[in-house]
Protein backbone atom coordinates (compact mmCIF):
# COMPACT_ATOMS: atom_id res chain seq x y z
CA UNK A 1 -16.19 17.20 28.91
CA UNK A 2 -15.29 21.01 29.78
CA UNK A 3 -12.56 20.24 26.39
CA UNK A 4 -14.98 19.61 24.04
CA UNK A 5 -17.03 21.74 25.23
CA UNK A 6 -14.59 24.53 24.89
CA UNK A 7 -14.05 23.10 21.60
CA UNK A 8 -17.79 23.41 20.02
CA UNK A 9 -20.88 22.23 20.59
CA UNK A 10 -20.48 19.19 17.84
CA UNK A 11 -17.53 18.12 19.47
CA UNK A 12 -19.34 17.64 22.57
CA UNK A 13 -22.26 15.71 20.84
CA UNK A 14 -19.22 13.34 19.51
CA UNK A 15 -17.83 13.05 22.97
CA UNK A 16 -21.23 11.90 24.76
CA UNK A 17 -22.13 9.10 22.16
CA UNK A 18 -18.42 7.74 22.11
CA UNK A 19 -18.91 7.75 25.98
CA UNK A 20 -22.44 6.23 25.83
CA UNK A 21 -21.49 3.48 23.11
CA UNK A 22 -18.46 2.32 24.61
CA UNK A 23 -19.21 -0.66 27.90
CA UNK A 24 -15.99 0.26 29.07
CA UNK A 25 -15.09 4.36 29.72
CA UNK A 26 -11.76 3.72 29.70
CA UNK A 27 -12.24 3.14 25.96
CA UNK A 28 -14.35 6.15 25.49
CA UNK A 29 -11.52 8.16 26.84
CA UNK A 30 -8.93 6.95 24.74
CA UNK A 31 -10.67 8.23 22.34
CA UNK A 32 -11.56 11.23 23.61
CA UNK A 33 -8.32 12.06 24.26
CA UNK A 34 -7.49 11.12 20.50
CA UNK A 35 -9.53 13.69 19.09
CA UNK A 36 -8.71 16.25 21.94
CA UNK A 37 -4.92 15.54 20.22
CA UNK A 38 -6.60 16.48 16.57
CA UNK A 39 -6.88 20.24 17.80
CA UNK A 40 -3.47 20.59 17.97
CA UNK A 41 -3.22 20.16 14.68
CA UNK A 42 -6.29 21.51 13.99
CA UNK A 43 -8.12 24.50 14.48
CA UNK A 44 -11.16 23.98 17.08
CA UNK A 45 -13.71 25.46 13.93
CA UNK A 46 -12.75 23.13 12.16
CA UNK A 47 -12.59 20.23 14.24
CA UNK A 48 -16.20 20.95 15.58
CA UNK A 49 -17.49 21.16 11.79
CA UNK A 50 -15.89 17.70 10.87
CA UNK A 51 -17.24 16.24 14.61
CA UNK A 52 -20.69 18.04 13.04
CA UNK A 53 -19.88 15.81 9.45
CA UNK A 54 -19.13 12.68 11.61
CA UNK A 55 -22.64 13.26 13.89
CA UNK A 56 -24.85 13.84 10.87
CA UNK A 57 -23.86 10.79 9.02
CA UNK A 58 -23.52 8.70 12.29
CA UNK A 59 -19.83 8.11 11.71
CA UNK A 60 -18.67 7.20 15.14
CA UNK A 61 -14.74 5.54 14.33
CA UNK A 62 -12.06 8.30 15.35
CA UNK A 63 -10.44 7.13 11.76
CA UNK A 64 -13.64 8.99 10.28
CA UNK A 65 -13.16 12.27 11.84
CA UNK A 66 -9.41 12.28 11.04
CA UNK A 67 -10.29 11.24 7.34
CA UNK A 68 -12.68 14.18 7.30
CA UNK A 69 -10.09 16.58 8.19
CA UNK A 70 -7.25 15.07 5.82
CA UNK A 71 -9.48 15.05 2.94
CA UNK A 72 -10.99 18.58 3.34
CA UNK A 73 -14.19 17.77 2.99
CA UNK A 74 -14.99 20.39 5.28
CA UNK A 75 -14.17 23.39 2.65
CA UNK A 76 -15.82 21.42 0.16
CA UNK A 77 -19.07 21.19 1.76
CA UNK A 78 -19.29 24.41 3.34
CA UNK A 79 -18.09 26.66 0.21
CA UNK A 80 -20.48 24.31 -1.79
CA UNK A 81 -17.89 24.08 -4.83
CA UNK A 82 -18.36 20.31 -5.11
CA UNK A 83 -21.51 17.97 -5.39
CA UNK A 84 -21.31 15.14 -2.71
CA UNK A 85 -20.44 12.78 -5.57
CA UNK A 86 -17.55 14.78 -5.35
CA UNK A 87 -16.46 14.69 -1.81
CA UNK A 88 -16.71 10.78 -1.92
CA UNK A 89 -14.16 10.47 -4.71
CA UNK A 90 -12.29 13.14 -2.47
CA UNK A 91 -12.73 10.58 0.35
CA UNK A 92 -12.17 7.21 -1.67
CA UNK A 93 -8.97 8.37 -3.33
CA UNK A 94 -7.65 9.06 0.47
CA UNK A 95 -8.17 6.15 1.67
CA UNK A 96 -6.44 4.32 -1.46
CA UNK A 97 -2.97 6.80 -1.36
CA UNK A 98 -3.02 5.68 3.18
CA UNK A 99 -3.45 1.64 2.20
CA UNK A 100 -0.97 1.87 -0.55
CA UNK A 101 1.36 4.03 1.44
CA UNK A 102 1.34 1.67 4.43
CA UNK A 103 4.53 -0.54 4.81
């Protein structure tokens, strides 16, 4: 908890309802310890505003945060370029290039 905490405060948030939802914690902390990996290749502002993404939409899958990240839909929301139209072709054309890219 100190992690995500360190992290941000949206982070946290994540952390607590993945280790609410789960019945078993051992699950919740496989998880956790997923998204703890995402910061290294991510920078903890920007992991904490896609955790922030993933909490206001209710988007609770570890594959949803990463998507959020790949498809920077972080930049596009917060420079407020794009409609959200936008950001879900963004999104949609993501996941099509990872399930035709799969072997």
């Amino acid at each position: 908890m100190n992690w995500a905490q360190s992290i941000g405060p949206d982070v946290l948030v994540w952390v607590k309802g993945q280790l609410h939802r789960r019945e078993h914690p051992e699950q919740a902390y496989r998880i956790c310890l997923g998204l703890l990996s995402l910061n290294r290749s991510y920078d903890s502002e920007r992991l904490n505003k896609a955790c922030a993404i993933a909490n206001k939409e209710s988007l609770f899958r570890l594959k949803n945060v990463k998507a959020i990240l790949v498809s920077n839909r972080i930049s596009c929301l917060t420079q407020r370029r794009c409609s959200f139209r936008y950001c879900l072709r963004i999104m949609s054309t993501f996941v099509v290039q990872r399930v035709s890219t799969k072997p």
